[in-house]
PDB file of N, CA and C in Angstrom:
ATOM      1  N   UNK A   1       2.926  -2.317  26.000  1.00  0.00           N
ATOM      2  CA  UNK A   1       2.404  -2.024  24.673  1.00  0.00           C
ATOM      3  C   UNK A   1       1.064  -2.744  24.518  1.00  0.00           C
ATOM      4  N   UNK A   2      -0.015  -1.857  24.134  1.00  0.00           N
ATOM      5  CA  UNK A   2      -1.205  -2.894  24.129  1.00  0.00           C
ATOM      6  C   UNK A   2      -1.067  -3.314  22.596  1.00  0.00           C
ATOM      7  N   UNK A   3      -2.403  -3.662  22.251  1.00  0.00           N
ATOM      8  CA  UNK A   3      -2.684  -4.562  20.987  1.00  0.00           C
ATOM      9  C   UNK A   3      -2.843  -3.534  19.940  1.00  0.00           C
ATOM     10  N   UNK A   4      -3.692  -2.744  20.697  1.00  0.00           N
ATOM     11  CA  UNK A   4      -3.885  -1.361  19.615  1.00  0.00           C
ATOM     12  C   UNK A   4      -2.720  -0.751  18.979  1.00  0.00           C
ATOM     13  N   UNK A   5      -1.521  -0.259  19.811  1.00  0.00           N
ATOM     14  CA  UNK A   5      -0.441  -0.341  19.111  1.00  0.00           C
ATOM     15  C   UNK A   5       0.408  -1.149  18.305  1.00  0.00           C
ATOM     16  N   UNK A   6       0.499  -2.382  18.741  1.00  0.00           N
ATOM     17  CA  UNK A   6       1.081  -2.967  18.081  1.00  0.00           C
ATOM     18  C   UNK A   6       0.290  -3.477  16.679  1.00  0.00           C
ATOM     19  N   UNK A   7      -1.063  -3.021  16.413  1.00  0.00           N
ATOM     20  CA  UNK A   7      -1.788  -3.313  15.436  1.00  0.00           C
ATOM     21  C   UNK A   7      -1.828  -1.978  14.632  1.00  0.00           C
ATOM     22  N   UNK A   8      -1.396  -1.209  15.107  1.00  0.00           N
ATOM     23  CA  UNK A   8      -0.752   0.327  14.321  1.00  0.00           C
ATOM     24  C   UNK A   8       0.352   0.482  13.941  1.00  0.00           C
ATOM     25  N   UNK A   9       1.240  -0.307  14.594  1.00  0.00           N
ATOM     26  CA  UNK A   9       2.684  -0.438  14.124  1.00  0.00           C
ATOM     27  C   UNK A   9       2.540  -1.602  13.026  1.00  0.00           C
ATOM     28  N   UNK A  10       1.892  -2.407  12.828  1.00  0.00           N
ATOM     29  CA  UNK A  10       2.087  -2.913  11.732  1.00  0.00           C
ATOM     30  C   UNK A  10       1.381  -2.375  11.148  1.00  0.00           C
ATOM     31  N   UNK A  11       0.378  -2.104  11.360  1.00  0.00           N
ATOM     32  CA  UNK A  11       0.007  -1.011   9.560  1.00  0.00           C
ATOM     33  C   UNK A  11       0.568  -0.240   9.368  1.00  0.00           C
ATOM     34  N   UNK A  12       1.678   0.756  10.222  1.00  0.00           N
ATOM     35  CA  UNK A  12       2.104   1.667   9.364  1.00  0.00           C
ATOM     36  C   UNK A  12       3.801   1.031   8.959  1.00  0.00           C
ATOM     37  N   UNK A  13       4.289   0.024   9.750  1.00  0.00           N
ATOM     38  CA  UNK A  13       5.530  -0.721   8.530  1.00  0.00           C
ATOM     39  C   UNK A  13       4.478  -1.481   7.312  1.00  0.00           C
ATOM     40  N   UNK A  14       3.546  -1.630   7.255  1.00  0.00           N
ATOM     41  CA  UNK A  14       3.062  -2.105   5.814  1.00  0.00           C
ATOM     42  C   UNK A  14       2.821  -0.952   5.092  1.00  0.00           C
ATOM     43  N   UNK A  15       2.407  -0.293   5.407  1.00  0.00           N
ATOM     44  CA  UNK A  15       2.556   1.145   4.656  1.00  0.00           C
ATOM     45  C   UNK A  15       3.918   1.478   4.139  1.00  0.00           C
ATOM     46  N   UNK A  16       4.574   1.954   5.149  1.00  0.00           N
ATOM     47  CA  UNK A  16       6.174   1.899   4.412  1.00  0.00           C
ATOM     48  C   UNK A  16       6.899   1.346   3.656  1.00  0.00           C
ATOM     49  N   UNK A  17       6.708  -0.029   4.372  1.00  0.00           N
ATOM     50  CA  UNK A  17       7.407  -1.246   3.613  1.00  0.00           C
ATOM     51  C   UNK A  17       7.091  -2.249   2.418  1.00  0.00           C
ATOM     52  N   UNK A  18       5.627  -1.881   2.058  1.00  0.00           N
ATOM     53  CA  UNK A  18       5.110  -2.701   1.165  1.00  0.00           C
ATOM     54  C   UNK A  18       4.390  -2.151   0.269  1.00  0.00           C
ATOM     55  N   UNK A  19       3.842  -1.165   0.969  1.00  0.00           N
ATOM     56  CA  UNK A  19       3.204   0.154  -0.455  1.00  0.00           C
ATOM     57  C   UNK A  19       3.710   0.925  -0.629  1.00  0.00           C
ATOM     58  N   UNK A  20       4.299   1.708  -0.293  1.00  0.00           N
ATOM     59  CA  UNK A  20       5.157   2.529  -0.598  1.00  0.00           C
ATOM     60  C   UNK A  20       6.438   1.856  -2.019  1.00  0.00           C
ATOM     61  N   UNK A  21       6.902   0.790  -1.694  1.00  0.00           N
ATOM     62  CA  UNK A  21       8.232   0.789  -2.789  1.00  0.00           C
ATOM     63  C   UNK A  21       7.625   0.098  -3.693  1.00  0.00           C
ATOM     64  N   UNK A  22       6.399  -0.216  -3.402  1.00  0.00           N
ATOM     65  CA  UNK A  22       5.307  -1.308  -4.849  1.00  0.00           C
ATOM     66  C   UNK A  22       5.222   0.306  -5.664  1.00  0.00           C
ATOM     67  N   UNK A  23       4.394   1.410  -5.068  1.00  0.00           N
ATOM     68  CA  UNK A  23       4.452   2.581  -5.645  1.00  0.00           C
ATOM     69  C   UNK A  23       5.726   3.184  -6.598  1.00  0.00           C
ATOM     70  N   UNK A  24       6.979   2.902  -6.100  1.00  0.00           N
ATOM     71  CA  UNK A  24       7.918   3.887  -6.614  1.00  0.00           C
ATOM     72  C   UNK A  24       8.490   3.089  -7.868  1.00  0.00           C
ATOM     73  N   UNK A  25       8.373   1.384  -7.082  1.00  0.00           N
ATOM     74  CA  UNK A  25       8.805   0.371  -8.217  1.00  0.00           C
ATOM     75  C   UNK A  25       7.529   0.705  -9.612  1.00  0.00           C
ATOM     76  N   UNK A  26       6.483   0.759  -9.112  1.00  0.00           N
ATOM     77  CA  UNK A  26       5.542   0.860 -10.413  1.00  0.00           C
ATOM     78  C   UNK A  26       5.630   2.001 -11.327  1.00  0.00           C
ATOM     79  N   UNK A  27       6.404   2.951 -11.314  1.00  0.00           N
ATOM     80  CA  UNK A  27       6.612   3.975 -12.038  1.00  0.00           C
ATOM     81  C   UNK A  27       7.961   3.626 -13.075  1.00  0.00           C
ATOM     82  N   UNK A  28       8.494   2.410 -12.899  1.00  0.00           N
ATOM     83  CA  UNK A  28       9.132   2.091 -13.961  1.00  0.00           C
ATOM     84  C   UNK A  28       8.736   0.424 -14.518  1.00  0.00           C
ATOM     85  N   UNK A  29       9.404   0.884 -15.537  1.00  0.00           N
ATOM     86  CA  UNK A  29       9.455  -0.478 -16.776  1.00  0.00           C
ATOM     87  C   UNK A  29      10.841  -1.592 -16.264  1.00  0.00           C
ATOM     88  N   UNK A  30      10.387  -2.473 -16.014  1.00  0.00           N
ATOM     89  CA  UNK A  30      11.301  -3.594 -15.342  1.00  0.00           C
ATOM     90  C   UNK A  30      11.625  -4.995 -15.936  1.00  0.00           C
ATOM     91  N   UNK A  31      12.727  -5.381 -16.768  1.00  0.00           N
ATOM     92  CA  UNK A  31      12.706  -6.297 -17.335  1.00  0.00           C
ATOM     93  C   UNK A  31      12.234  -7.748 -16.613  1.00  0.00           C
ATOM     94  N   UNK A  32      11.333  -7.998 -17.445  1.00  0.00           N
ATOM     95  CA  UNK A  32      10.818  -9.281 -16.999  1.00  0.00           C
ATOM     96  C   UNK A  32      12.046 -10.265 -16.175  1.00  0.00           C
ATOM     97  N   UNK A  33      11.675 -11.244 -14.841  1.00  0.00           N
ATOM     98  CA  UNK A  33      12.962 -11.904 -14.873  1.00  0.00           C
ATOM     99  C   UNK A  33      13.711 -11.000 -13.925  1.00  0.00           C
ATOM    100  N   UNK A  34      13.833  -9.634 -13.848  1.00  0.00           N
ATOM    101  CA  UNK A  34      15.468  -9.417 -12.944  1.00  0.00           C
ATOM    102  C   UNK A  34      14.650  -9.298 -11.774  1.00  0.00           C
ATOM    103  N   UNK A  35      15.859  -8.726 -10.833  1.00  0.00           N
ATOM    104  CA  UNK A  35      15.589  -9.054  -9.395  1.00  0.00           C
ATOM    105  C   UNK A  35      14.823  -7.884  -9.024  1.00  0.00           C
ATOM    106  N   UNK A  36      14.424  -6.809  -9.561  1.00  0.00           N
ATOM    107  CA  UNK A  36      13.787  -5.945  -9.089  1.00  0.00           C
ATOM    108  C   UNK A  36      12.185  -6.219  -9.754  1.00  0.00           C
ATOM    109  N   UNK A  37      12.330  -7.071 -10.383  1.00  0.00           N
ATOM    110  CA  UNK A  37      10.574  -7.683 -11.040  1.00  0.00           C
ATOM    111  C   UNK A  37      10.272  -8.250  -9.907  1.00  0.00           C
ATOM    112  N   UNK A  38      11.110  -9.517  -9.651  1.00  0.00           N
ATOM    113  CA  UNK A  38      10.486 -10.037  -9.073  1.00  0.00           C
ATOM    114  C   UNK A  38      10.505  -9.230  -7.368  1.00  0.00           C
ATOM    115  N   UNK A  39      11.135  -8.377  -7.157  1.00  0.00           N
ATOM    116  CA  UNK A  39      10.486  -7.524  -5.684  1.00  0.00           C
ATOM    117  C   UNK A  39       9.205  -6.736  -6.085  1.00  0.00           C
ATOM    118  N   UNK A  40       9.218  -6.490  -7.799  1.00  0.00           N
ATOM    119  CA  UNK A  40       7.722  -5.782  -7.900  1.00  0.00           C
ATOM    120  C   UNK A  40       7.032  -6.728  -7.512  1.00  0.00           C
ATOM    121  N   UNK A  41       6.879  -8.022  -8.027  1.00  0.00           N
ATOM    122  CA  UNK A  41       6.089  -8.548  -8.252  1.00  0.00           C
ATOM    123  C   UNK A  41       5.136  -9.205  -6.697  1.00  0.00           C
ATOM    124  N   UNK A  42       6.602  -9.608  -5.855  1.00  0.00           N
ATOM    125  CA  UNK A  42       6.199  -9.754  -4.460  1.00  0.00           C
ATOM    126  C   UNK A  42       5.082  -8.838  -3.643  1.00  0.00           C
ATOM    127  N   UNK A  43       5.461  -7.633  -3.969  1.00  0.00           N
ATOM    128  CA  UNK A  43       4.853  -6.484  -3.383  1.00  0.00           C
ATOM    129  C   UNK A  43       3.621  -6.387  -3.941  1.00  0.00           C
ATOM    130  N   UNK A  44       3.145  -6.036  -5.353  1.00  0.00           N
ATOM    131  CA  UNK A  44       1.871  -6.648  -5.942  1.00  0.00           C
ATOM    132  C   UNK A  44       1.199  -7.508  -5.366  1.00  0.00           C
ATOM    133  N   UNK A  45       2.039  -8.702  -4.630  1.00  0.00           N
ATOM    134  CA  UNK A  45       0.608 -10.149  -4.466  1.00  0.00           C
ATOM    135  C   UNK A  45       0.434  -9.061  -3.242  1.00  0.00           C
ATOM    136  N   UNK A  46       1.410  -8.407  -2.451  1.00  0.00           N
ATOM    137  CA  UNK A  46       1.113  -8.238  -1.108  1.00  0.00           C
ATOM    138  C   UNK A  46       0.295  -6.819  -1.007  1.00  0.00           C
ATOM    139  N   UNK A  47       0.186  -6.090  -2.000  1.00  0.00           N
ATOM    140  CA  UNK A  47      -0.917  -4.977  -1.709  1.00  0.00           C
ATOM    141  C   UNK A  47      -2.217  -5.184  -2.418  1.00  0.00           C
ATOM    142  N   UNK A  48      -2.045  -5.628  -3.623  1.00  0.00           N
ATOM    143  CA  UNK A  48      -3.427  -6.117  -4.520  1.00  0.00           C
ATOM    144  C   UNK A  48      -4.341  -6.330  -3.678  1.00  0.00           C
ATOM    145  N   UNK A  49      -4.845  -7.519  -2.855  1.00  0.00           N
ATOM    146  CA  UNK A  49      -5.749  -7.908  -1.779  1.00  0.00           C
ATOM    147  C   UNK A  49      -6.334  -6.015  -0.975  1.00  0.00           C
ATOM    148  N   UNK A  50      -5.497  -5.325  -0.686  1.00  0.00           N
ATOM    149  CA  UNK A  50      -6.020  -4.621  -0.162  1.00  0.00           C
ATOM    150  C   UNK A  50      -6.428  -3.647  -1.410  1.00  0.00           C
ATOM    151  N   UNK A  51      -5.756  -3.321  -2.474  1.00  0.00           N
ATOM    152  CA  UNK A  51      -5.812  -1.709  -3.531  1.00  0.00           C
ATOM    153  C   UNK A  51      -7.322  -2.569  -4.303  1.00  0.00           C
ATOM    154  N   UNK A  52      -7.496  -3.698  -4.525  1.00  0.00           N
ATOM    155  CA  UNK A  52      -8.119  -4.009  -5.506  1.00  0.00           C
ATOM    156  C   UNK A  52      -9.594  -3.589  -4.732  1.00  0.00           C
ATOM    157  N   UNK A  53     -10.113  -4.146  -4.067  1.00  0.00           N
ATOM    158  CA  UNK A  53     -11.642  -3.203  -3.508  1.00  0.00           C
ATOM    159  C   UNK A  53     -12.061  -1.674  -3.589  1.00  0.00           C
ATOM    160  N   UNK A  54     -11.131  -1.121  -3.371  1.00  0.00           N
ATOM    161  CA  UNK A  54     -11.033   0.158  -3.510  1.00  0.00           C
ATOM    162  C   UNK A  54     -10.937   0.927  -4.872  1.00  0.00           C
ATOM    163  N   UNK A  55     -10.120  -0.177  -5.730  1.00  0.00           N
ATOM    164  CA  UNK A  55     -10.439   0.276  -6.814  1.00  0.00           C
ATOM    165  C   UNK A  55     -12.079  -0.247  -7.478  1.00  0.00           C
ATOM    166  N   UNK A  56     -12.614  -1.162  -7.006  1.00  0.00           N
ATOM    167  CA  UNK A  56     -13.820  -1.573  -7.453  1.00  0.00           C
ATOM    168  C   UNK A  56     -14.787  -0.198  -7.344  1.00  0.00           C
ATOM    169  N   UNK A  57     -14.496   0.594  -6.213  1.00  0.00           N
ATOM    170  CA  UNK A  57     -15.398   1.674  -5.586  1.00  0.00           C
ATOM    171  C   UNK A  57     -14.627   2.696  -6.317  1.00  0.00           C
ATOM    172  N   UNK A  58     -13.231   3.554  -6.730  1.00  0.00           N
ATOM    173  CA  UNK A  58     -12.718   4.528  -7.621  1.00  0.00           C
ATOM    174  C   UNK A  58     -11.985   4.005  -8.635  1.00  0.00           C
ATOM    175  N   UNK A  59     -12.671   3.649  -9.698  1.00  0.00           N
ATOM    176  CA  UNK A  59     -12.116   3.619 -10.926  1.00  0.00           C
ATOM    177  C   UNK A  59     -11.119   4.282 -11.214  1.00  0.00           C
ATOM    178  N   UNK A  60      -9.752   3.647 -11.791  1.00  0.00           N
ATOM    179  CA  UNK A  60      -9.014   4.923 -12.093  1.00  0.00           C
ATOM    180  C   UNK A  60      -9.421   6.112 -13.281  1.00  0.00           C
ATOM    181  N   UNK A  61      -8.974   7.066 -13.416  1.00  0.00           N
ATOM    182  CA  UNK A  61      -9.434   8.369 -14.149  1.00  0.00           C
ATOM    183  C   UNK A  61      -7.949   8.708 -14.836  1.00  0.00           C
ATOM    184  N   UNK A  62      -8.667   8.987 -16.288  1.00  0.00           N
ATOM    185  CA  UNK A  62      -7.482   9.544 -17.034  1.00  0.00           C
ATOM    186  C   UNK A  62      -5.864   8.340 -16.927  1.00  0.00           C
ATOM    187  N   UNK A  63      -6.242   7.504 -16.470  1.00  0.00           N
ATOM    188  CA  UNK A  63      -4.914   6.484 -16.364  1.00  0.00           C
ATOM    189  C   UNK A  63      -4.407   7.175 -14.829  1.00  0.00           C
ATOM    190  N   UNK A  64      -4.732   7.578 -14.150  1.00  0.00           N
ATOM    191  CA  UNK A  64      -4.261   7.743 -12.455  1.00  0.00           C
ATOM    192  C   UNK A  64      -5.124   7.247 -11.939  1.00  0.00           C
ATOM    193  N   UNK A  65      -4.525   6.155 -11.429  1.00  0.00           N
ATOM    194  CA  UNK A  65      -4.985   5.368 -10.131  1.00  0.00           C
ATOM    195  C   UNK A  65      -5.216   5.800  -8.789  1.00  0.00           C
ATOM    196  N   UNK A  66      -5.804   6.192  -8.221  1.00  0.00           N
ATOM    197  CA  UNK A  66      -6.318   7.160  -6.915  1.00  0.00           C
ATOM    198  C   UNK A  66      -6.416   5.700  -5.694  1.00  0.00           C
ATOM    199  N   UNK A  67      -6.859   4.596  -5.959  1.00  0.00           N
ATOM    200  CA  UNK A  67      -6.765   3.578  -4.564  1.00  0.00           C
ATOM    201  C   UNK A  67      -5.469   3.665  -3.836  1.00  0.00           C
ATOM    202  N   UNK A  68      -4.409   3.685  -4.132  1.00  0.00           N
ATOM    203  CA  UNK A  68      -3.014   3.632  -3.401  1.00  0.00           C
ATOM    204  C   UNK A  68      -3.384   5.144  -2.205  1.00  0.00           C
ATOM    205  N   UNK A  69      -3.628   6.455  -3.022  1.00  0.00           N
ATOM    206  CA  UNK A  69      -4.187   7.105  -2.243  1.00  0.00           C
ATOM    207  C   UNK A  69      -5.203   7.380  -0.777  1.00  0.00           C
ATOM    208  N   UNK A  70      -6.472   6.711  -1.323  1.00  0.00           N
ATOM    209  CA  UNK A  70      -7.300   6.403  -0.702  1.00  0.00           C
ATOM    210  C   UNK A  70      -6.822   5.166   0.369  1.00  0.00           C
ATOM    211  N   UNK A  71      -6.313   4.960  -0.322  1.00  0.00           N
ATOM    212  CA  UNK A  71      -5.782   3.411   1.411  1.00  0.00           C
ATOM    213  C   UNK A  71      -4.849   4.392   2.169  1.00  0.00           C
ATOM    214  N   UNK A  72      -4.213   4.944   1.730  1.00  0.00           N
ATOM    215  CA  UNK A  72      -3.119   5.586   2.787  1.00  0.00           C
ATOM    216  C   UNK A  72      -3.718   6.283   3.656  1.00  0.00           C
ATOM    217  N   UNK A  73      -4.794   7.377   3.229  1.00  0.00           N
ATOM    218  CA  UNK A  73      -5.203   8.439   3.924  1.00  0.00           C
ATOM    219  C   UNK A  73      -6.323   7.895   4.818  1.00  0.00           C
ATOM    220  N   UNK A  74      -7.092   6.455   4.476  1.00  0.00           N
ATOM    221  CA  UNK A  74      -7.911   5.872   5.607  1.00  0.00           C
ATOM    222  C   UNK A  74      -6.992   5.062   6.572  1.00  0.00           C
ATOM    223  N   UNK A  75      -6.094   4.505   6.442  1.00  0.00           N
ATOM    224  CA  UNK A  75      -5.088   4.268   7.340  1.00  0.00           C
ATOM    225  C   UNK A  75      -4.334   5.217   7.974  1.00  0.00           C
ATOM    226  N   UNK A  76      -4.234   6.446   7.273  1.00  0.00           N
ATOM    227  CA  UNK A  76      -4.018   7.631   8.715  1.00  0.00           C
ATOM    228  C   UNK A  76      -4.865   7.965   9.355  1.00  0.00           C
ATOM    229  N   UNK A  77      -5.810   7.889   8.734  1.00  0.00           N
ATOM    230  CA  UNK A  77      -7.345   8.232   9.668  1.00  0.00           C
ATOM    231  C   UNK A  77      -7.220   7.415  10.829  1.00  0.00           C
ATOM    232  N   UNK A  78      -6.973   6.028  10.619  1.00  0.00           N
ATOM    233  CA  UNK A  78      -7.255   5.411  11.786  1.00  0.00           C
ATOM    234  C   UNK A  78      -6.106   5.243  12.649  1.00  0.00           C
ATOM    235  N   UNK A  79      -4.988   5.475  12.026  1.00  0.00           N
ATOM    236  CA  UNK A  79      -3.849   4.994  12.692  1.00  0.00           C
ATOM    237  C   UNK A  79      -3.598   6.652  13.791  1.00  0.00           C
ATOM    238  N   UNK A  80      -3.992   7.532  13.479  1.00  0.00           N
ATOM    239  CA  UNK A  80      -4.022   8.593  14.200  1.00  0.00           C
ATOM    240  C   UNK A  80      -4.715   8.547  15.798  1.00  0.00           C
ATOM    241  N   UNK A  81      -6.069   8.236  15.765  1.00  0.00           N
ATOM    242  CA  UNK A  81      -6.160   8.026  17.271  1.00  0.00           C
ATOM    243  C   UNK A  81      -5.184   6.446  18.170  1.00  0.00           C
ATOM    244  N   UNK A  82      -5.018   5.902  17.213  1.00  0.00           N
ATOM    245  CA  UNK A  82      -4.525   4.450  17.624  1.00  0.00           C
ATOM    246  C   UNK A  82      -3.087   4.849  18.711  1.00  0.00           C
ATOM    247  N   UNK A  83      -2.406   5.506  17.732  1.00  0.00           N
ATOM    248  CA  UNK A  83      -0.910   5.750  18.077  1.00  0.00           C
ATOM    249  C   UNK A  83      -1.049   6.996  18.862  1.00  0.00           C
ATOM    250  N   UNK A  84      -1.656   7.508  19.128  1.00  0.00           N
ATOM    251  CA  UNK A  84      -1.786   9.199  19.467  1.00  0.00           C
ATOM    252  C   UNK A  84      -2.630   9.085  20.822  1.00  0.00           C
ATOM    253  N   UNK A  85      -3.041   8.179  21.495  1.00  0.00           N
ATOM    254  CA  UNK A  85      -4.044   8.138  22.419  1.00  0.00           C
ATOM    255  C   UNK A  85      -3.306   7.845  23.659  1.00  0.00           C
TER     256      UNK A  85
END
């Protein structure tokens, strides 16, 4: 396994595993305090660093946030020749 893969395999379990359920968790209202806050909340410190630049460059519109988007689809961009070569 070279480096290249294994540097594709972790971006795409961070994809899965950390943006993805920050996404599904953020579509609900979560009482402050329970145990599923605080997995939102984990997941937040752990994608923010990456969604927040991106949002500096696409403002959200109409209240939809488009960065969660935009990170995914440049991480398939790249993760495509990575894993595929």
């Amino acid at each position: 396994m070279s480096i290249f893969h294994l540097l594709g395999w972790l971006l795409e379990a961070y994809i899965w595993l950390i943006m993805f359920p920050y996404a599904i968790l953020s579509w609900f209202r979560l009482q402050p305090g329970s145990f599923w806050a605080r997995i939102q909340y984990f997941l937040y410190q752990a994608t923010e660093p990456v969604l927040r630049p991106v949002r500096r460059i696409i403002k959200p519109m109409g209240g939809l946030d488009f960065s969660f988007l935009v990170v995914i689809l440049v991480a398939q961009i790249v993760l495509i020749p990575v894993l595929f070569r």
